[in-house]
N, C-alpha and C. Protein backbone atom coordinates (compact mmCIF):
# COMPACT_ATOMS: atom_id res chain seq x y z
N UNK A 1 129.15 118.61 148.44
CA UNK A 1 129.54 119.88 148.97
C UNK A 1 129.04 120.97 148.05
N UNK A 2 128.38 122.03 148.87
CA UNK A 2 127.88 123.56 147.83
C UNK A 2 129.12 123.88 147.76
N UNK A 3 128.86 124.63 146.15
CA UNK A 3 130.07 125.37 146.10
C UNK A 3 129.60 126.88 146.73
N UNK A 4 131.19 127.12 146.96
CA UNK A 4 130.81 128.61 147.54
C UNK A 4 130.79 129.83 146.71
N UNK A 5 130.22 131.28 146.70
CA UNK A 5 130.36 132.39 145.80
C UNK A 5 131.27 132.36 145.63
N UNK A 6 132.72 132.35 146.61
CA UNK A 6 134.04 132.80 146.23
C UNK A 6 134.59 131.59 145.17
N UNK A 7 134.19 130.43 145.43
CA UNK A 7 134.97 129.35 144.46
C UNK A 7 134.46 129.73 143.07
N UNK A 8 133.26 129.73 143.17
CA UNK A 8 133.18 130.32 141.54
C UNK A 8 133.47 131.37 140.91
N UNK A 9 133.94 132.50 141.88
CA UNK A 9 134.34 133.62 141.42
C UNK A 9 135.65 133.49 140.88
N UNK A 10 136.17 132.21 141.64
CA UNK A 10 137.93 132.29 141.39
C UNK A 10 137.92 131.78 140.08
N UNK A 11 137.24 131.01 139.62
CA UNK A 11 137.61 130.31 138.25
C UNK A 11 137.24 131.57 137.63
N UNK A 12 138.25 131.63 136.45
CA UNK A 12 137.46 133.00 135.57
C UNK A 12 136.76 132.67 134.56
N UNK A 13 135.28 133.15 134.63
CA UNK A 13 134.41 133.28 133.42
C UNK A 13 135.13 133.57 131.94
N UNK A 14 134.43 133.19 130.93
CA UNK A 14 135.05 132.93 129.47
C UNK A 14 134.70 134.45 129.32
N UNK A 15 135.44 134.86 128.52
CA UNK A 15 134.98 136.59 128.34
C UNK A 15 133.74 136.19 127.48
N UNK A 16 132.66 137.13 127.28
CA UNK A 16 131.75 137.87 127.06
C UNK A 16 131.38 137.14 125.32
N UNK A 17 132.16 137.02 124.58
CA UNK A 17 132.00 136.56 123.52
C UNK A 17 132.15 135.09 123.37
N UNK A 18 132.84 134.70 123.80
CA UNK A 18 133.23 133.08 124.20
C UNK A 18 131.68 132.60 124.73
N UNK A 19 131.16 133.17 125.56
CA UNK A 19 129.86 132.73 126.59
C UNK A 19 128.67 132.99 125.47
N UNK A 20 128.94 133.84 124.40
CA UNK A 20 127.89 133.76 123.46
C UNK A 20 128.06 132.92 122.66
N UNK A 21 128.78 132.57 121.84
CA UNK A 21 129.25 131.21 121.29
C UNK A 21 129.24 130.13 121.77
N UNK A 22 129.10 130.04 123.09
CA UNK A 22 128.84 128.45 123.71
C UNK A 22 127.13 128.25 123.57
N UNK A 23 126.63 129.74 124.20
CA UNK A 23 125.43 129.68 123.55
C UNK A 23 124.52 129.19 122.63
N UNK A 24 124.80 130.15 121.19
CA UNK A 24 124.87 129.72 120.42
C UNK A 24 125.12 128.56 119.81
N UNK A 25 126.24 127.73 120.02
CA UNK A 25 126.30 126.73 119.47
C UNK A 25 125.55 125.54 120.14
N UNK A 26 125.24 125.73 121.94
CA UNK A 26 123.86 125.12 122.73
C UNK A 26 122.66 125.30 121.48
N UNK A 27 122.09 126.58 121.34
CA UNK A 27 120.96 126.89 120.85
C UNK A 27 120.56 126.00 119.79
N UNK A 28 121.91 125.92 119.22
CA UNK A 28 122.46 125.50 117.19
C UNK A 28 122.00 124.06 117.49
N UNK A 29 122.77 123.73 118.87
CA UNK A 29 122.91 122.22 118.76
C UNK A 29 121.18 121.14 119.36
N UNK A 30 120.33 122.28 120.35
CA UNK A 30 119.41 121.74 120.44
C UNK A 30 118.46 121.87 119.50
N UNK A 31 118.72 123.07 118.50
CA UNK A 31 117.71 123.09 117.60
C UNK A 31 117.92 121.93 116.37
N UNK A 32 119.17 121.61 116.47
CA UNK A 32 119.39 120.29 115.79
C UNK A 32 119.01 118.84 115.95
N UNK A 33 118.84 118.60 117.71
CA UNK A 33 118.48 117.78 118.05
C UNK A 33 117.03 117.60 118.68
N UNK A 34 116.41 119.07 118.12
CA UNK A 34 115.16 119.06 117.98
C UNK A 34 114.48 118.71 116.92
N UNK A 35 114.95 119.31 115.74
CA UNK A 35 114.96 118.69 114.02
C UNK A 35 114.57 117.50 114.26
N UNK A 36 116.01 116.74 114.72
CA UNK A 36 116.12 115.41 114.29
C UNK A 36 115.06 114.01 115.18
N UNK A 37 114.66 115.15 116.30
CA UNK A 37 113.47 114.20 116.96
C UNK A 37 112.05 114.69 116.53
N UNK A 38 111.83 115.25 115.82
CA UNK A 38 110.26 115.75 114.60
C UNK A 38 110.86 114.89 114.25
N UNK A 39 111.70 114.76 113.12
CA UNK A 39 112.51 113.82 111.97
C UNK A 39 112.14 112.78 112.71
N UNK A 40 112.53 112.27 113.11
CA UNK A 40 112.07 110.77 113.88
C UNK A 40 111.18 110.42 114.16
N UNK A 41 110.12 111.16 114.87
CA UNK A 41 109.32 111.38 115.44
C UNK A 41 107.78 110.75 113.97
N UNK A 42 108.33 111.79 113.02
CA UNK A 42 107.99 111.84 111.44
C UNK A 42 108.17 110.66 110.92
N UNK A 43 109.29 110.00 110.56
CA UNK A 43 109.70 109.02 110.26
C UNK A 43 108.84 107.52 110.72
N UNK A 44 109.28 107.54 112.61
CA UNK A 44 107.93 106.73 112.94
C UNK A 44 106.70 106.55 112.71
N UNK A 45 106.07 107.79 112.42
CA UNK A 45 104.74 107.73 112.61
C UNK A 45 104.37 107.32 110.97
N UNK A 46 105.63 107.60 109.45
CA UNK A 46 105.19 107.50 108.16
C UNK A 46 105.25 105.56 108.65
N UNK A 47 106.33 105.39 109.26
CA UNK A 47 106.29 103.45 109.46
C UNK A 47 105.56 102.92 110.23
N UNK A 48 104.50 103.85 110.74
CA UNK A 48 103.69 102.62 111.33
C UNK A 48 102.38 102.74 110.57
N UNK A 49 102.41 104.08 109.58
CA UNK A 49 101.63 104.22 108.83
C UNK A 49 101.61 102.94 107.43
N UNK A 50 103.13 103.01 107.22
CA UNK A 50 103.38 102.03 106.11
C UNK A 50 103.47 100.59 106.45
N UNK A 51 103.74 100.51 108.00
CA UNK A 51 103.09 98.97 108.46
C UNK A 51 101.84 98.56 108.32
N UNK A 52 100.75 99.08 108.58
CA UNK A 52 99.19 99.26 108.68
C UNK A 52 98.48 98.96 107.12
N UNK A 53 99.59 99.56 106.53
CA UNK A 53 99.20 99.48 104.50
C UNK A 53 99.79 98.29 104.19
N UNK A 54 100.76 97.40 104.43
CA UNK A 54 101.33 96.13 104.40
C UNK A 54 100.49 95.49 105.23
N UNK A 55 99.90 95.65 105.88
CA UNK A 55 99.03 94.48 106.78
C UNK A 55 97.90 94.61 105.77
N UNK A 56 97.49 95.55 105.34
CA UNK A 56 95.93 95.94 104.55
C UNK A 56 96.48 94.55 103.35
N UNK A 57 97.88 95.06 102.96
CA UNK A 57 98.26 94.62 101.52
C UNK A 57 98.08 92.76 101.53
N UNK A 58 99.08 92.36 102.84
CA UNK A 58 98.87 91.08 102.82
C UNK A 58 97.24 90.54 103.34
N UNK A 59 96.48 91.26 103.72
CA UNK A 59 95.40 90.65 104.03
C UNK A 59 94.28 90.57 102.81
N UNK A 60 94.72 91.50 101.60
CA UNK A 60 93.93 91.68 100.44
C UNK A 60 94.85 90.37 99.64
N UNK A 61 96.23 90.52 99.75
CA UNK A 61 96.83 89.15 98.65
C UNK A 61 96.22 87.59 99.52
N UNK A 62 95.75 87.33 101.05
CA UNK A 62 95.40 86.45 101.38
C UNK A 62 93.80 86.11 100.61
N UNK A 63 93.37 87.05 100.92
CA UNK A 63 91.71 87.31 100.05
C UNK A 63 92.18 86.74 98.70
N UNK A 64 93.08 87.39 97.68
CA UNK A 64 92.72 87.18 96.36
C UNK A 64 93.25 85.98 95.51
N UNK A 65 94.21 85.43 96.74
CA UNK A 65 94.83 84.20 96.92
C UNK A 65 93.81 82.64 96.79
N UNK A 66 92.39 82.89 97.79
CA UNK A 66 91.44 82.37 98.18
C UNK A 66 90.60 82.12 97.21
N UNK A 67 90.32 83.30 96.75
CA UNK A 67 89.61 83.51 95.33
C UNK A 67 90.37 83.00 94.19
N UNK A 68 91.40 83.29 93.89
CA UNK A 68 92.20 82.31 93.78
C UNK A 68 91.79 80.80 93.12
N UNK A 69 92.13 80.13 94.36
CA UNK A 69 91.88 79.30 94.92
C UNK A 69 90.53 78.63 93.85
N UNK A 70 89.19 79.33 94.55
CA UNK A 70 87.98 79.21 93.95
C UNK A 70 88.03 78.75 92.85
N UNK A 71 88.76 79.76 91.97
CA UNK A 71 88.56 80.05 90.31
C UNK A 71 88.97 78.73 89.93
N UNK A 72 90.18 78.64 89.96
CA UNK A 72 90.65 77.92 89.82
C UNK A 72 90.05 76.50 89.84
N UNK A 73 89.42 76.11 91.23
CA UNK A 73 88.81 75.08 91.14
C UNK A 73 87.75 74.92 90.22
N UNK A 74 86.73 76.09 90.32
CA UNK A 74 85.19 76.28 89.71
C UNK A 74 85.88 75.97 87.70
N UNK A 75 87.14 76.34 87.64
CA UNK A 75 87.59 76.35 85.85
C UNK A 75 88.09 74.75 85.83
N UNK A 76 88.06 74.22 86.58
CA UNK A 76 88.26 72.85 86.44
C UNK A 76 87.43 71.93 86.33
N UNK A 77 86.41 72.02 86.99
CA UNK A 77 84.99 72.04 87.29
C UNK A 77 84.25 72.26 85.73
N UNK A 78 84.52 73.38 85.21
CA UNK A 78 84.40 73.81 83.54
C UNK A 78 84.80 72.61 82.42
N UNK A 79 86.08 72.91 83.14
CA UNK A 79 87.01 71.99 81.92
C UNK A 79 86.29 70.86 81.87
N UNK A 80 86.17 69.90 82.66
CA UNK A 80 85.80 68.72 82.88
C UNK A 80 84.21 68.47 82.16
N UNK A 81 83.50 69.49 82.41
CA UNK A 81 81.96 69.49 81.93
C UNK A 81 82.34 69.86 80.60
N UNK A 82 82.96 70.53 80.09
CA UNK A 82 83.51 71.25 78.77
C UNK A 82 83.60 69.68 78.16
N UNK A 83 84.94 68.74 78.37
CA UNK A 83 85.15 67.63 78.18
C UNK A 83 84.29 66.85 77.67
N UNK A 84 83.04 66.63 79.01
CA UNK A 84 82.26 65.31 78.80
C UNK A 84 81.24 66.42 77.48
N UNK A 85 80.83 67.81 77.33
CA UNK A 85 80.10 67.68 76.06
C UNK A 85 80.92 67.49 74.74
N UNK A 86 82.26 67.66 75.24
CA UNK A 86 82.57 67.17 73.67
C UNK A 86 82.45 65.99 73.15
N UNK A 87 82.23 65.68 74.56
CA UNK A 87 82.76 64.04 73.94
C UNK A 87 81.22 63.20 73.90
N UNK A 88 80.00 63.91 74.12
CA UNK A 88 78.94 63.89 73.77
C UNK A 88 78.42 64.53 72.81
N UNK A 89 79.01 65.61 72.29
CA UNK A 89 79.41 65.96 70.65
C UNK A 89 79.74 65.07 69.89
N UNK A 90 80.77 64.30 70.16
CA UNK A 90 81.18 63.96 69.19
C UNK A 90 80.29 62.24 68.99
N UNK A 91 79.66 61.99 69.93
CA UNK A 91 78.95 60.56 70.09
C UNK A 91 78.20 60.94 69.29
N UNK A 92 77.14 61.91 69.09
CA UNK A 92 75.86 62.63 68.96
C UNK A 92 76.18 62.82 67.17
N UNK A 93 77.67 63.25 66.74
CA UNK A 93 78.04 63.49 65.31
C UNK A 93 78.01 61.93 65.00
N UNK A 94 78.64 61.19 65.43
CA UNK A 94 79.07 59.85 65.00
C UNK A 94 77.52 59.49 64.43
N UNK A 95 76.96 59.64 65.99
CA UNK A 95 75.74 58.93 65.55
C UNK A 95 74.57 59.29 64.51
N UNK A 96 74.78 60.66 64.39
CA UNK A 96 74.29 61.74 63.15
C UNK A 96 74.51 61.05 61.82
N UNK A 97 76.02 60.73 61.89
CA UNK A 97 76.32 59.99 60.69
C UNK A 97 76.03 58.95 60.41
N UNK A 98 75.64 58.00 61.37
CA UNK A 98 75.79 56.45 60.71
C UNK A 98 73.66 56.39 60.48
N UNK A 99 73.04 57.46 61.15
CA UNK A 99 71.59 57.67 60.28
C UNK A 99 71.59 57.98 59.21
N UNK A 100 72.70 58.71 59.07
CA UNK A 100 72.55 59.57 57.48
C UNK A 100 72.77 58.14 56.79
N UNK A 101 73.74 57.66 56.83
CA UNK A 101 73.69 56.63 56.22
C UNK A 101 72.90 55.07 56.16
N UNK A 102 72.59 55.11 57.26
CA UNK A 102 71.28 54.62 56.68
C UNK A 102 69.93 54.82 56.46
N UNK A 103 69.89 56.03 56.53
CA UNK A 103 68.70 57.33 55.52
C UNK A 103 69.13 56.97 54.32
N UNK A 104 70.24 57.63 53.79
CA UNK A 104 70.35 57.33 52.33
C UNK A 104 70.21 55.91 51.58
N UNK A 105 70.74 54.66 52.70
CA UNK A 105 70.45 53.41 52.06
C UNK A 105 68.77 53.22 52.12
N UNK A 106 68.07 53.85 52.77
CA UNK A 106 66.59 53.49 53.15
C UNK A 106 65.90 53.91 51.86
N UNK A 107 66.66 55.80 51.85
CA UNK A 107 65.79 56.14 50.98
C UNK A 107 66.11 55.67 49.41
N UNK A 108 67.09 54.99 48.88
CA UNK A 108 67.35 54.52 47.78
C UNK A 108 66.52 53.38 47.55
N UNK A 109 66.59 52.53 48.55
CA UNK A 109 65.91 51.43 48.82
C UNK A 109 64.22 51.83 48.42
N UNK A 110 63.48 52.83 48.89
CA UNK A 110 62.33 53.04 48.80
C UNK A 110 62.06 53.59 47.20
N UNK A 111 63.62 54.38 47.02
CA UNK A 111 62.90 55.17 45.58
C UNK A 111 63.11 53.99 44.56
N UNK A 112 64.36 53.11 44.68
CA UNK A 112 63.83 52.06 43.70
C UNK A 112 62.37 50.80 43.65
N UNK A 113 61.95 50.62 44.91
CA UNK A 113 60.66 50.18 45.59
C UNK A 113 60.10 50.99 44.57
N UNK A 114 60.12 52.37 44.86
CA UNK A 114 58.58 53.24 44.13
C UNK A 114 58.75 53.07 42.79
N UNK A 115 60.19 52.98 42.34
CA UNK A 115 60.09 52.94 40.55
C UNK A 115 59.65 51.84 40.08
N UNK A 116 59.86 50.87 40.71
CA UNK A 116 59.16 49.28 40.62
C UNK A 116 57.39 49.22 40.65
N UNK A 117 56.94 49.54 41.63
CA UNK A 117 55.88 49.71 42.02
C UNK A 117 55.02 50.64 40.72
N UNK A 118 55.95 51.57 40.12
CA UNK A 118 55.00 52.77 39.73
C UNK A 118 55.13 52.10 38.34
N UNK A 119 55.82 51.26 37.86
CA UNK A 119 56.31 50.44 36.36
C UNK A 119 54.95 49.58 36.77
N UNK A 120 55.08 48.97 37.95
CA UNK A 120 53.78 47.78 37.45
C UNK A 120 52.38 48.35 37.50
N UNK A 121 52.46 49.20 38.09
CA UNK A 121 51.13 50.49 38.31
C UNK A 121 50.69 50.73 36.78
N UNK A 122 51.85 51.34 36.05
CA UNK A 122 51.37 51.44 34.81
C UNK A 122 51.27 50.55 33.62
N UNK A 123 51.94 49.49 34.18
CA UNK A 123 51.98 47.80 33.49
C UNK A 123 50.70 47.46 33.47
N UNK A 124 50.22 47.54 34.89
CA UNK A 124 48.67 47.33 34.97
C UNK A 124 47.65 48.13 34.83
N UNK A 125 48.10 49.17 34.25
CA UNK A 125 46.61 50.23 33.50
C UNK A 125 46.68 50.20 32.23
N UNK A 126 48.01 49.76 31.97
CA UNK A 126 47.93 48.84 30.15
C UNK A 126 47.11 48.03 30.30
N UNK A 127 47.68 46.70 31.13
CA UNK A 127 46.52 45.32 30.92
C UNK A 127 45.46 45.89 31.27
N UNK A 128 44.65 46.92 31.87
CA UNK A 128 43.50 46.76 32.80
C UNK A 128 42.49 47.71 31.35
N UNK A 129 43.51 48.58 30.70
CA UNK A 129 43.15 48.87 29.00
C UNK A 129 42.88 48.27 28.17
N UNK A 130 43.28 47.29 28.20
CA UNK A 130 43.37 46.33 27.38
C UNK A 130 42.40 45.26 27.51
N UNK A 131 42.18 45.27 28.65
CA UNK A 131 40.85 44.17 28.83
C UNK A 131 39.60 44.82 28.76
N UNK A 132 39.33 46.25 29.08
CA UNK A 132 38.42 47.16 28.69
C UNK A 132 37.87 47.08 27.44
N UNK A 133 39.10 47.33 26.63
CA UNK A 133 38.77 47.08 24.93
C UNK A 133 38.29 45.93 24.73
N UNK A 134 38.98 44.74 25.06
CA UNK A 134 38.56 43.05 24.56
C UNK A 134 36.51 43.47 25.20
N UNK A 135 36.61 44.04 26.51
CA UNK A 135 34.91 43.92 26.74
C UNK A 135 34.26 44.89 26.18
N UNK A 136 35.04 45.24 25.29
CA UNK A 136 33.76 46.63 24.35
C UNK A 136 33.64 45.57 23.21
């Protein structure tokens, strides 16, 4: 049902100041609930911004995870080769040593050989003097 002019005339209007204050506090209250939908509005748009940077984030920790991964293997890979030269170091020292030692038994061996050798060398340029003289 329309209402009619007269029905609304009968109710009485809020005086004059009352009707500005309802106003007003309309005005107050949509400009509040205008605020608060920017505010929101704001809010959303910083979280889907800060969703987008968490997707970046986990897709860079999946990457460095991987790599990761790699290093990790490729330093094992190290270790292991690291390993076998030491331990071809240390064959290579062993075996360093047990020449030296028998270098040094060789060469003792030879220098008493030569002191022998160089005694009868000169043993025999005595006798070989000596028979020189008997044929003069």
């Amino acid at each position: 049902m329309a209402r009619s002019d007269s029905e609304s005339n009968d109710k009485p209007l809020d005086s004059l100041a009352q009707l500005k204050d309802k106003v007003r506090a309309l005005n107050k209250a949509k400009r509040e609930e205008l605020f608060l939908m920017d505010e929101c509005d704001s809010i959303n748009s910083e979280n889907c911004m800060l969703k987008d940077v968490c997707s970046e984030l986990k897709k860079d920790i999946r990457e460095l995870e991987h790599e990761n991964k790699i290093l990790k293997s490729e330093k094992i890979d190290v270790d292991k080769k690291t390993l076998v030269l030491h331990e071809n170091l240390n064959k290579l020292k062993h075996t360093l040593s047990m020449k030296e030692e028998v270098f040094a038994t060789d060469f003792t061996k030879l220098e008493s050989e030569s002191l022998e050798l160089k005694q009868k060398v000169e043993s025999l340029a005595v006798d070989n003097s000596k028979l020189l003289e008997k044929l003069k």
